[in-house]
PDB file of N, CA and C in Angstrom:
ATOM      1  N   UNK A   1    -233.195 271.947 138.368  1.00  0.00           N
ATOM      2  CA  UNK A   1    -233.988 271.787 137.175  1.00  0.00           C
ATOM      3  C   UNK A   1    -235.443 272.068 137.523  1.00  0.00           C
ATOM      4  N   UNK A   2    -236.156 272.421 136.958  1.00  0.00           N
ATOM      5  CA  UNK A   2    -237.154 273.389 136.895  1.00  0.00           C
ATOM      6  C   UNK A   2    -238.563 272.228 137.261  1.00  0.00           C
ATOM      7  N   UNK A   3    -238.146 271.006 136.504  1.00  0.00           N
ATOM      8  CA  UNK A   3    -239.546 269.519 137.217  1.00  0.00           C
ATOM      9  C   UNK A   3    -238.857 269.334 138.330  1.00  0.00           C
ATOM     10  N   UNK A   4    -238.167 269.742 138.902  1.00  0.00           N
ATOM     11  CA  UNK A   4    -237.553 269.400 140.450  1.00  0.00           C
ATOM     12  C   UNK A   4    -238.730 269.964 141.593  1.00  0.00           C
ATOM     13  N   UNK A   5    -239.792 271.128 141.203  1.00  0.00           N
ATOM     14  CA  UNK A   5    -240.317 271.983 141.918  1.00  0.00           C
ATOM     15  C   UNK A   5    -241.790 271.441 141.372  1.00  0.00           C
ATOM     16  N   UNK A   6    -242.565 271.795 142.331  1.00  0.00           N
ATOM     17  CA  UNK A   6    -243.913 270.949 142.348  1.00  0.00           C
ATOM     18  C   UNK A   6    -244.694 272.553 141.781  1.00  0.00           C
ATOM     19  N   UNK A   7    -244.152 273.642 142.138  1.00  0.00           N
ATOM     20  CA  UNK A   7    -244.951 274.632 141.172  1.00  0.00           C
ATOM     21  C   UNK A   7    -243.912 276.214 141.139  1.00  0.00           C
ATOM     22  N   UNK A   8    -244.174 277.075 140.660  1.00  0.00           N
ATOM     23  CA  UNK A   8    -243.540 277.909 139.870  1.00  0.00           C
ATOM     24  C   UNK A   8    -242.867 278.752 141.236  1.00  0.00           C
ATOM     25  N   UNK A   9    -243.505 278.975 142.506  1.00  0.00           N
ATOM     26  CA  UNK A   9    -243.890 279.665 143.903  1.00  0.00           C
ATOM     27  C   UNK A   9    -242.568 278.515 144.519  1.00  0.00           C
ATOM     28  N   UNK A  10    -242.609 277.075 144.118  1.00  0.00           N
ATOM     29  CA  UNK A  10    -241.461 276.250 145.192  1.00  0.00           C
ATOM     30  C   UNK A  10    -240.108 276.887 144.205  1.00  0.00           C
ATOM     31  N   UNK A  11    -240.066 277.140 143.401  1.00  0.00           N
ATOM     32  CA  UNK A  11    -238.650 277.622 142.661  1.00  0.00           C
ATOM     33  C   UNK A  11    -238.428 278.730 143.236  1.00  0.00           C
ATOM     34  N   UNK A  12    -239.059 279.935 142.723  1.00  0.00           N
ATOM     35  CA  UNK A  12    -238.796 280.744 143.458  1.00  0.00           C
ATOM     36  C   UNK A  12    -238.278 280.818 144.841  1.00  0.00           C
ATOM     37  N   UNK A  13    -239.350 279.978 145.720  1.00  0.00           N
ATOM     38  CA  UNK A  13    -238.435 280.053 147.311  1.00  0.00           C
ATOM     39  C   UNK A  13    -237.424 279.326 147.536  1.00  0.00           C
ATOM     40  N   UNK A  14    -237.182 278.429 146.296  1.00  0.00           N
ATOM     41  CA  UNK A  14    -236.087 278.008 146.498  1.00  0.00           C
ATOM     42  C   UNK A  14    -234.922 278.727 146.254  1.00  0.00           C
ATOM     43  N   UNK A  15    -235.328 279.426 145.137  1.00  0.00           N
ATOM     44  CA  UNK A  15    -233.475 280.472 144.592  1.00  0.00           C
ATOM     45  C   UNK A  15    -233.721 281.356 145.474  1.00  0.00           C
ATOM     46  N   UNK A  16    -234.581 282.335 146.147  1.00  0.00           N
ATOM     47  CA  UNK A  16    -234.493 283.046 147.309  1.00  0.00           C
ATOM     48  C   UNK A  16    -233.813 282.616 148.671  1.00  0.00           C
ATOM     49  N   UNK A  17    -234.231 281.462 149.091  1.00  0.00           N
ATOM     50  CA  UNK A  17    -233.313 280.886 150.070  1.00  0.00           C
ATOM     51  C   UNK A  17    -232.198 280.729 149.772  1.00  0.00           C
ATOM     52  N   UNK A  18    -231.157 280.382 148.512  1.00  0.00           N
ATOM     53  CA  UNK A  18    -230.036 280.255 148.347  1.00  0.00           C
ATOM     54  C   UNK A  18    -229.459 282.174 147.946  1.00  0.00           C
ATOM     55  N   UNK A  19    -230.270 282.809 147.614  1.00  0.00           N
ATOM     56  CA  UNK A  19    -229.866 284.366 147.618  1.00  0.00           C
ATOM     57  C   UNK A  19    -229.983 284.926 149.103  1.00  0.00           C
ATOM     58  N   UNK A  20    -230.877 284.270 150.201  1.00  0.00           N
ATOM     59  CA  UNK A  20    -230.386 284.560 151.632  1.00  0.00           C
ATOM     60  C   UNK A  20    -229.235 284.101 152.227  1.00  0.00           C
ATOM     61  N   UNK A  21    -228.862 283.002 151.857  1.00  0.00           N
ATOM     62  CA  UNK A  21    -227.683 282.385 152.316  1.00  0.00           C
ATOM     63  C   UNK A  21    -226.350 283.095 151.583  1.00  0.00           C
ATOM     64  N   UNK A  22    -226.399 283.534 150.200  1.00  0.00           N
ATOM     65  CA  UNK A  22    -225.472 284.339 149.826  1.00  0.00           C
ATOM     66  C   UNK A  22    -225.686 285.329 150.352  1.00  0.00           C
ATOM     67  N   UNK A  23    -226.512 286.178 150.811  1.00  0.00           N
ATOM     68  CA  UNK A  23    -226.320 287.998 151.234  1.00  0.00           C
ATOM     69  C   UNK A  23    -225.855 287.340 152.736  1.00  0.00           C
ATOM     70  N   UNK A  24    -226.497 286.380 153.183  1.00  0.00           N
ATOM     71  CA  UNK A  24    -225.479 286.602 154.904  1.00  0.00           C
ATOM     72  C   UNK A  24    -224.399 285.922 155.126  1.00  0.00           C
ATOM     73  N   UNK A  25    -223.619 285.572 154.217  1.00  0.00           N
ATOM     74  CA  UNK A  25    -222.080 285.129 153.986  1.00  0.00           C
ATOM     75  C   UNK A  25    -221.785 283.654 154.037  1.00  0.00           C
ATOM     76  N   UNK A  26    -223.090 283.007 154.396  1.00  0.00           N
ATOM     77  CA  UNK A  26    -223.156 281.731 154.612  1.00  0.00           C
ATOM     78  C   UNK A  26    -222.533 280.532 153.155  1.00  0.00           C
ATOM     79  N   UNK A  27    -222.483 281.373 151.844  1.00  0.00           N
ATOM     80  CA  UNK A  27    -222.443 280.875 150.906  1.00  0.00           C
ATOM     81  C   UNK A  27    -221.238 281.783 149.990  1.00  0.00           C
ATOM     82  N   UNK A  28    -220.108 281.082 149.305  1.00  0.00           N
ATOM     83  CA  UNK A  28    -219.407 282.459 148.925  1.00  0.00           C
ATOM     84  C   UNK A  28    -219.752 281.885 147.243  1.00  0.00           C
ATOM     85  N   UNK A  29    -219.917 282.927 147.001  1.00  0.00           N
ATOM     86  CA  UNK A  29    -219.939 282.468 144.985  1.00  0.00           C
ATOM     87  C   UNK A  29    -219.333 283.520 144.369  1.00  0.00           C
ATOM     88  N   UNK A  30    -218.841 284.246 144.981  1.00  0.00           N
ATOM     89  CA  UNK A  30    -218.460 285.717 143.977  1.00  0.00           C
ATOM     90  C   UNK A  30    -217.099 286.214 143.657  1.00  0.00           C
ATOM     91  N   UNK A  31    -217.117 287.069 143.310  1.00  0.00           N
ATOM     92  CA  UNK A  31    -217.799 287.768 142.455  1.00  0.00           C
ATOM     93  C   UNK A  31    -218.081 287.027 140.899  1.00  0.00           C
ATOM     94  N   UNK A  32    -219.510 286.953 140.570  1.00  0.00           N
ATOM     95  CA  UNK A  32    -220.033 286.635 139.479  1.00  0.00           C
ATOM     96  C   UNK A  32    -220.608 287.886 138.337  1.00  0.00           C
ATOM     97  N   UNK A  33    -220.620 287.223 137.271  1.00  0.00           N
ATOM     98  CA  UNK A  33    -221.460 288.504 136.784  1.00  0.00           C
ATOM     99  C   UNK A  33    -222.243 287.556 135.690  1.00  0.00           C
ATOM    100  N   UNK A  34    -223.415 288.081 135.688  1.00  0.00           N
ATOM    101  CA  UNK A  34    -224.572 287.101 134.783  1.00  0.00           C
ATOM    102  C   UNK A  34    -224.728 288.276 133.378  1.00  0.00           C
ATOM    103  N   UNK A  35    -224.699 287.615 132.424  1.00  0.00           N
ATOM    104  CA  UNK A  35    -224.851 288.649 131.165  1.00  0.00           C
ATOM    105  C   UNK A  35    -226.282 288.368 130.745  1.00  0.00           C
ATOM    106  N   UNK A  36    -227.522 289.221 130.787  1.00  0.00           N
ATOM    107  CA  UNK A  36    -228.506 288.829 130.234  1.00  0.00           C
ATOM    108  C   UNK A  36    -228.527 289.533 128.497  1.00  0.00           C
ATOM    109  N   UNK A  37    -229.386 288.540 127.507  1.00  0.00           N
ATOM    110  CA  UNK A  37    -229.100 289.168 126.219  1.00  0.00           C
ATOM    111  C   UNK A  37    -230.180 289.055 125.866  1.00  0.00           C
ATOM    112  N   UNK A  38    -231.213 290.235 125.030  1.00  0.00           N
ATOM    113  CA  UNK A  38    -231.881 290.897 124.505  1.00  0.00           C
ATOM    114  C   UNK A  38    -232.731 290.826 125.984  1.00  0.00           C
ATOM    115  N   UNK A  39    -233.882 291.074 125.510  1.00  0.00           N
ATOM    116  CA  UNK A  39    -235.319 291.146 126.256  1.00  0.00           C
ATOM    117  C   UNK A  39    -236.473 290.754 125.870  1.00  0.00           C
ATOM    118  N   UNK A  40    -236.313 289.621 125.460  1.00  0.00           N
ATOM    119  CA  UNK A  40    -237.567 288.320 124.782  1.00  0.00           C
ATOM    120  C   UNK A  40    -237.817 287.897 126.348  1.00  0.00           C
ATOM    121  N   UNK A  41    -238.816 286.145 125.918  1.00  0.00           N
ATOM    122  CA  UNK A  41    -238.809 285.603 127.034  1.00  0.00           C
ATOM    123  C   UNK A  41    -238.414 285.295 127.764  1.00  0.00           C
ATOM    124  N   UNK A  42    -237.177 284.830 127.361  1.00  0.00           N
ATOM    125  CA  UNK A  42    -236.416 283.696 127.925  1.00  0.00           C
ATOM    126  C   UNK A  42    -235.348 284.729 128.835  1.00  0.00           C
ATOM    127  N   UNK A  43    -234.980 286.139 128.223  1.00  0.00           N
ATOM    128  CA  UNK A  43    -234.205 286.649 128.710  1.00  0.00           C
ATOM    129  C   UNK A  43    -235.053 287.111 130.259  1.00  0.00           C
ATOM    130  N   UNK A  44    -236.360 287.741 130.079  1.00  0.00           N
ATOM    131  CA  UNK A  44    -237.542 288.103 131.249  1.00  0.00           C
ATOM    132  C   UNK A  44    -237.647 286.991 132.443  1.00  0.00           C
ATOM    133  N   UNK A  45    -237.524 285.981 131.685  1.00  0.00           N
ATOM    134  CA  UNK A  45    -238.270 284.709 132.585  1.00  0.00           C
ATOM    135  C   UNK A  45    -236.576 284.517 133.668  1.00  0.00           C
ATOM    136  N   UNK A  46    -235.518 284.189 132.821  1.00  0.00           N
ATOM    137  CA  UNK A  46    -234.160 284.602 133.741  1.00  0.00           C
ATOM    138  C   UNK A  46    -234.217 285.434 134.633  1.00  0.00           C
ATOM    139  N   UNK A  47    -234.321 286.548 134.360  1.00  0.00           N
ATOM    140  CA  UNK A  47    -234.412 288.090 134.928  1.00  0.00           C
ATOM    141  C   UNK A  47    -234.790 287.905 136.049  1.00  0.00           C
ATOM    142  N   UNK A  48    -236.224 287.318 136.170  1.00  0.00           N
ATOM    143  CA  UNK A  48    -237.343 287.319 137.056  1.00  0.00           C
ATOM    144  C   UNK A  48    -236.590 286.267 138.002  1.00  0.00           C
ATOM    145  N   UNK A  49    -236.037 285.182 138.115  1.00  0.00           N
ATOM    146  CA  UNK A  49    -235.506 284.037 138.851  1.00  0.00           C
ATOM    147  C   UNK A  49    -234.178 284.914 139.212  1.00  0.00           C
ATOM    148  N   UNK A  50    -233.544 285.918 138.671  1.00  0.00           N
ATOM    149  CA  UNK A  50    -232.376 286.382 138.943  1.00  0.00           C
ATOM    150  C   UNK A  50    -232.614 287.673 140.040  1.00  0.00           C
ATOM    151  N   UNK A  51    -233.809 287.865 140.325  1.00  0.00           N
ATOM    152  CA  UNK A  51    -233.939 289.028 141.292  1.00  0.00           C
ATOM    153  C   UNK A  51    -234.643 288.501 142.479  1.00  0.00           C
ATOM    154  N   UNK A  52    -234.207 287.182 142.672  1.00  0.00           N
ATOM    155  CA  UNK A  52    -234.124 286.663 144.291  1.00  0.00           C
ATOM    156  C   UNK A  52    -232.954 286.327 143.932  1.00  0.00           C
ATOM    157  N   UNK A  53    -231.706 286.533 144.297  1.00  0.00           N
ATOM    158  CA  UNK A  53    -230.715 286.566 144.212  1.00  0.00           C
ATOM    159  C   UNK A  53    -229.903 288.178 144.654  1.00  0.00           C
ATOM    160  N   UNK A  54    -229.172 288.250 146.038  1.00  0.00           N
ATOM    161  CA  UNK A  54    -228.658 289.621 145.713  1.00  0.00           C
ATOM    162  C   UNK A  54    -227.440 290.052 144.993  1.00  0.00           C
ATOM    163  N   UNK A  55    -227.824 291.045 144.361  1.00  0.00           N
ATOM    164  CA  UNK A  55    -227.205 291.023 142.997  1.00  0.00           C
ATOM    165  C   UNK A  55    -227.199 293.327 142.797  1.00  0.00           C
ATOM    166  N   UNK A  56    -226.700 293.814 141.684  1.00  0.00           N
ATOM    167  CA  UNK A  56    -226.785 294.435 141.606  1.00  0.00           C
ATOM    168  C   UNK A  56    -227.029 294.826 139.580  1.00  0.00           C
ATOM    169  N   UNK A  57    -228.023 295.711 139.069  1.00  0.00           N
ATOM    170  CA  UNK A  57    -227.690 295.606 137.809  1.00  0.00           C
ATOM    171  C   UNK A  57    -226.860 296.927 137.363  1.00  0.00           C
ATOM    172  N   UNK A  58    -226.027 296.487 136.455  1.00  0.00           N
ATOM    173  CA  UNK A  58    -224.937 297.430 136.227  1.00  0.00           C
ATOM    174  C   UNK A  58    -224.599 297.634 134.782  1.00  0.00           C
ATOM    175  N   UNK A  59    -224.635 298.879 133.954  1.00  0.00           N
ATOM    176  CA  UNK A  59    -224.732 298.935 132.503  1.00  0.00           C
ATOM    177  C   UNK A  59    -223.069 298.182 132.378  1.00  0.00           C
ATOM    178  N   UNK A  60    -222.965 297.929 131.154  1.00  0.00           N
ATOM    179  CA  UNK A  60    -221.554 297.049 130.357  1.00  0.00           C
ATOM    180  C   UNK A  60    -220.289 298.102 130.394  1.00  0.00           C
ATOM    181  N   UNK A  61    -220.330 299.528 131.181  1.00  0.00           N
ATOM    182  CA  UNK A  61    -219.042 300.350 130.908  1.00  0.00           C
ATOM    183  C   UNK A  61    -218.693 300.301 132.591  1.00  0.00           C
ATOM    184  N   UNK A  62    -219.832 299.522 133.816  1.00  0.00           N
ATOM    185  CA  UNK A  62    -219.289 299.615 134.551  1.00  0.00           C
ATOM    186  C   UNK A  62    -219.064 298.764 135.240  1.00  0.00           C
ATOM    187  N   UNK A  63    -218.977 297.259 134.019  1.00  0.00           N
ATOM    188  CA  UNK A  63    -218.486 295.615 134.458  1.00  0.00           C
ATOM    189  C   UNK A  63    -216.897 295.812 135.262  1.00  0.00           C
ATOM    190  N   UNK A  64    -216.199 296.567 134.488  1.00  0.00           N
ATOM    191  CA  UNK A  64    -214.871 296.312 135.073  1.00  0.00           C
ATOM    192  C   UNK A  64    -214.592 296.762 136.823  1.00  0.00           C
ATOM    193  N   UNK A  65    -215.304 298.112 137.273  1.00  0.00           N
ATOM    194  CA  UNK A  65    -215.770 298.535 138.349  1.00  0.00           C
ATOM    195  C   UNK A  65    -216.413 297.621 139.204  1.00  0.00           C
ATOM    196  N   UNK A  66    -216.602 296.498 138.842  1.00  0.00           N
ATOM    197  CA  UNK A  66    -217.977 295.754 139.603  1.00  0.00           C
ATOM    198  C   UNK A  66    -216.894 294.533 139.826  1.00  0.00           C
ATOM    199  N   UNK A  67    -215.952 294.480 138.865  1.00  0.00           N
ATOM    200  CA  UNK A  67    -215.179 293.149 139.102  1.00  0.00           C
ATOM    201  C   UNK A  67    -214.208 293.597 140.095  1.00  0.00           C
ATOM    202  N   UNK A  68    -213.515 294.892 139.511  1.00  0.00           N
ATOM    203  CA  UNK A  68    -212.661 295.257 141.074  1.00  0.00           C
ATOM    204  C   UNK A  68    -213.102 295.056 142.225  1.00  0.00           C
ATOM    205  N   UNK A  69    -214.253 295.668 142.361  1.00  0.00           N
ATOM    206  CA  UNK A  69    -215.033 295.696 143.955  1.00  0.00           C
ATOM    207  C   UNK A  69    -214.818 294.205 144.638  1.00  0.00           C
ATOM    208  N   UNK A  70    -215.101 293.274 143.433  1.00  0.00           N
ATOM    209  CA  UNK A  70    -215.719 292.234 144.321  1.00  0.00           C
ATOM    210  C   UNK A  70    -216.806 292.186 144.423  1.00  0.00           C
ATOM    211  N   UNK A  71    -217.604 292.532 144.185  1.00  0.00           N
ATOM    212  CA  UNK A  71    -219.036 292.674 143.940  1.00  0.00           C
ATOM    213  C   UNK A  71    -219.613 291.086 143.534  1.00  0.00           C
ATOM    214  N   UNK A  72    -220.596 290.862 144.902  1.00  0.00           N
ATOM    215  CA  UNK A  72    -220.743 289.352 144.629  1.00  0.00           C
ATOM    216  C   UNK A  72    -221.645 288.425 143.537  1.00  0.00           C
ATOM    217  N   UNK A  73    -222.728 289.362 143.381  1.00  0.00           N
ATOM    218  CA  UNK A  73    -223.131 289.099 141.598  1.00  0.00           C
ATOM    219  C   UNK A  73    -223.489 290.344 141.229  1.00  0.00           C
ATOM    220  N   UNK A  74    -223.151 290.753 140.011  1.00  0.00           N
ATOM    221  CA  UNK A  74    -223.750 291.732 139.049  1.00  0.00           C
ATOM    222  C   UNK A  74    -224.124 290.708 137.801  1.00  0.00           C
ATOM    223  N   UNK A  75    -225.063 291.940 137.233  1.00  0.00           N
ATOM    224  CA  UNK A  75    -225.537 291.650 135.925  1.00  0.00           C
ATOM    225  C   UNK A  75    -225.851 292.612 135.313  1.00  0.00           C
ATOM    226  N   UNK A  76    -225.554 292.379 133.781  1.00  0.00           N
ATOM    227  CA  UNK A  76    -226.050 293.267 132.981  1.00  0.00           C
ATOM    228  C   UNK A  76    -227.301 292.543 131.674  1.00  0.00           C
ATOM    229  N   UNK A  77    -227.826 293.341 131.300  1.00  0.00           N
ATOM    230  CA  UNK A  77    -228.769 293.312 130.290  1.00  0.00           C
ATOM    231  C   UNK A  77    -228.004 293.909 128.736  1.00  0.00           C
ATOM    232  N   UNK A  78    -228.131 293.272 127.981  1.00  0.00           N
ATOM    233  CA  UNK A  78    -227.780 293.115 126.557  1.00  0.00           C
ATOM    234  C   UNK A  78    -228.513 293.463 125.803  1.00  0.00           C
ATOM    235  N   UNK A  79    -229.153 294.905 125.021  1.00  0.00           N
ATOM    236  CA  UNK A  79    -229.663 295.045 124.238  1.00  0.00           C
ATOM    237  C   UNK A  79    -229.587 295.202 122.434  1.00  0.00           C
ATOM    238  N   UNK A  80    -229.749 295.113 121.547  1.00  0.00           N
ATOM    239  CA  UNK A  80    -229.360 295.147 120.678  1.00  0.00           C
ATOM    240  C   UNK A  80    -228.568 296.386 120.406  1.00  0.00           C
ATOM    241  N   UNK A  81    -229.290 297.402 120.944  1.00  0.00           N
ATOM    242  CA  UNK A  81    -228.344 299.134 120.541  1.00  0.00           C
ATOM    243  C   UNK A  81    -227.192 298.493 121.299  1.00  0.00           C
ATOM    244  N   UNK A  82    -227.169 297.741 122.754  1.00  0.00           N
ATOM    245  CA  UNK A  82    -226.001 297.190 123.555  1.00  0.00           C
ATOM    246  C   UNK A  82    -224.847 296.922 122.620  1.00  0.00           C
ATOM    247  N   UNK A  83    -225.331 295.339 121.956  1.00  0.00           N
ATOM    248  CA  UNK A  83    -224.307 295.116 121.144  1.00  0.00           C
ATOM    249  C   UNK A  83    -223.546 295.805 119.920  1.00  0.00           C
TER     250      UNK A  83
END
């Protein structure tokens, strides 16, 4: 939770340290896939916390490709032409 962090810089290094521990196998979570929807704030402000995390972004025709792999997080972005 987000008052857990004494400023905006301790969050961040915090989800970065848990996106180091996932890229060196130390942590298994996957394969995930995060759906982001439109591109307001809330979707940006996600975004931004979601790219310390390794991850890959991948348009919506090539979710199913990403789930075969195994691919340990993808995400896509949701735009209105999207939906």
């Amino acid at each position: 939770m987000a008052h857990n962090y004494v400023s905006y810089e301790a969050a961040c290094q915090a989800v970065h340290d848990i996106g180091r521990r996932i890229a060196e196998g130390e942590l298994c979570v996957g394969p995930l896939t995060f759906v982001f929807t439109g591109v307001g704030g809330v979707s940006r402000g996600a975004q931004e916390m979601f790219k310390h995390l390794p991850h890959e972004f991948v348009s919506p025709d090539k979710l199913p490709e990403v789930a075969r792999n195994g691919d340990p997080l993808g995400a896509v972005i949701f735009q209105e032409v999207t939906m």
